[in-house]
C-alpha atoms as a PDB file:
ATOM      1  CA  UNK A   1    -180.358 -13.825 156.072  1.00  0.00           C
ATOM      2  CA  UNK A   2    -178.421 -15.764 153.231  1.00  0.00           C
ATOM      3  CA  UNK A   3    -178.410 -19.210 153.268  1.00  0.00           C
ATOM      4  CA  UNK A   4    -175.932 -21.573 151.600  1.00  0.00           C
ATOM      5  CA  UNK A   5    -176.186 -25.042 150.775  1.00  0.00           C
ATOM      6  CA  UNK A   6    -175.685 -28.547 148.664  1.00  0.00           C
ATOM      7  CA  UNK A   7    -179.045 -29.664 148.985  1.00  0.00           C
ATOM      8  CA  UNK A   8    -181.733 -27.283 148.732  1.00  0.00           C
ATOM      9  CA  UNK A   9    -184.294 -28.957 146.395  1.00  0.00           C
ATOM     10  CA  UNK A  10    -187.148 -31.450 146.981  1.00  0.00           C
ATOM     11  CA  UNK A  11    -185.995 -34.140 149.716  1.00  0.00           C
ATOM     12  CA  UNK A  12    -183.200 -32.302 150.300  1.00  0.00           C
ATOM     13  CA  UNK A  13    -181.931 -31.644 153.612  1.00  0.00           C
ATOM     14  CA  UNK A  14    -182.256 -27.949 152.964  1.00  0.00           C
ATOM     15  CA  UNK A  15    -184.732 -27.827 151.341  1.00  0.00           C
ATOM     16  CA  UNK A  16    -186.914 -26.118 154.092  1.00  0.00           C
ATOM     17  CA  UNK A  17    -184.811 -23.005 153.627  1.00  0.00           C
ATOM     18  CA  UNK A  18    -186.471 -22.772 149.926  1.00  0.00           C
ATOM     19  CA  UNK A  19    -190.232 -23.491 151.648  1.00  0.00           C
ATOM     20  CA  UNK A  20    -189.638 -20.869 154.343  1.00  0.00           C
ATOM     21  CA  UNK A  21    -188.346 -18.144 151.659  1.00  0.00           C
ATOM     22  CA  UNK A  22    -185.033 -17.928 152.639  1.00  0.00           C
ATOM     23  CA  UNK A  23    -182.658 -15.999 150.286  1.00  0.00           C
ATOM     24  CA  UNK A  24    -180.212 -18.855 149.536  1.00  0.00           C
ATOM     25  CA  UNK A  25    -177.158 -19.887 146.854  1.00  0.00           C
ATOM     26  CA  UNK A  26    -177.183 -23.816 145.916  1.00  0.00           C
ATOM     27  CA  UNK A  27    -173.587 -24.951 146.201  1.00  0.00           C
ATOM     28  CA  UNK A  28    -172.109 -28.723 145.111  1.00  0.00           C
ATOM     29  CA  UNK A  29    -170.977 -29.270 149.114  1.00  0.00           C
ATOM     30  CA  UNK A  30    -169.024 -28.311 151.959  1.00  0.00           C
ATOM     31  CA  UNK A  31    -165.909 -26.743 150.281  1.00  0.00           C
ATOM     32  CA  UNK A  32    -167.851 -24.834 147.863  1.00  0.00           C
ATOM     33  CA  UNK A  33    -169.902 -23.600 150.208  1.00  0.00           C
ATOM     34  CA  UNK A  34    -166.982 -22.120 152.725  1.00  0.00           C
ATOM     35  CA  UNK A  35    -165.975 -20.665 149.468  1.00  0.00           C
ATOM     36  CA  UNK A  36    -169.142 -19.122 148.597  1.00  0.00           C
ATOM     37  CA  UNK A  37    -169.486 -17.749 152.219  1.00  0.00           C
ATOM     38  CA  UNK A  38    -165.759 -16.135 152.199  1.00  0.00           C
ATOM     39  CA  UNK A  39    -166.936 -14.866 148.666  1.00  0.00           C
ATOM     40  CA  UNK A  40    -170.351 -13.135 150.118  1.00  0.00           C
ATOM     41  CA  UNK A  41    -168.278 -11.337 153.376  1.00  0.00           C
ATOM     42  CA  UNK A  42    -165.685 -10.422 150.787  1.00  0.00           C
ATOM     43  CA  UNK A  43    -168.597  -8.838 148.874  1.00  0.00           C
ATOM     44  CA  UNK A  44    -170.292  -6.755 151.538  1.00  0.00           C
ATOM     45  CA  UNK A  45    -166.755  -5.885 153.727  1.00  0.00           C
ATOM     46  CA  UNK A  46    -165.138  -4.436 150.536  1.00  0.00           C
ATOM     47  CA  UNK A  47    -169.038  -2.858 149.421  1.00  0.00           C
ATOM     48  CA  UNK A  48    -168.479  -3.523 146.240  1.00  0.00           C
ATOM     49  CA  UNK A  49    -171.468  -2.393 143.784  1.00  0.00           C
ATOM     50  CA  UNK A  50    -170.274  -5.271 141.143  1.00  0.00           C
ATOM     51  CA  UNK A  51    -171.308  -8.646 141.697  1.00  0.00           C
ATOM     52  CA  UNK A  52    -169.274 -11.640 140.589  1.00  0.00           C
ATOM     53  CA  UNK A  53    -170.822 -14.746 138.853  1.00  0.00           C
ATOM     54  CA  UNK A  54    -169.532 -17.828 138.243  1.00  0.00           C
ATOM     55  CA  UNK A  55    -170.844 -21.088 136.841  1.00  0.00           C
ATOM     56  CA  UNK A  56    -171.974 -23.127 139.883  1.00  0.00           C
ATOM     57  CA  UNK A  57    -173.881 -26.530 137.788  1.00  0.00           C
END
């Protein structure tokens, strides 16, 4: 499981993804994280050994 969201740090409302060891990607909100989703599928449909970075902070 990957989990995406804008508020995965202390008092954040995801935040017990991070305490439960869930994989996740910290995103700046809803858009982003649609994005970031599409992004991921894209990635595994297409199985594309390269992995695409971009500045997210």
């Amino acid at each position: 499981m990957l989990f995406v969201g804008d508020a995965i740090f202390d008092e954040g409302n995801d935040y017990a993804v991070q305490e439960g060891g869930v994989d996740s990607i910290s995103v700046r909100g809803s858009e982003e994280a649609v994005q970031m989703t599409k992004d991921v599928l894209a990635w595994l449909v297409n199985g594309s050994s390269e992995i695409v970075t971009r500045e997210v902070f």
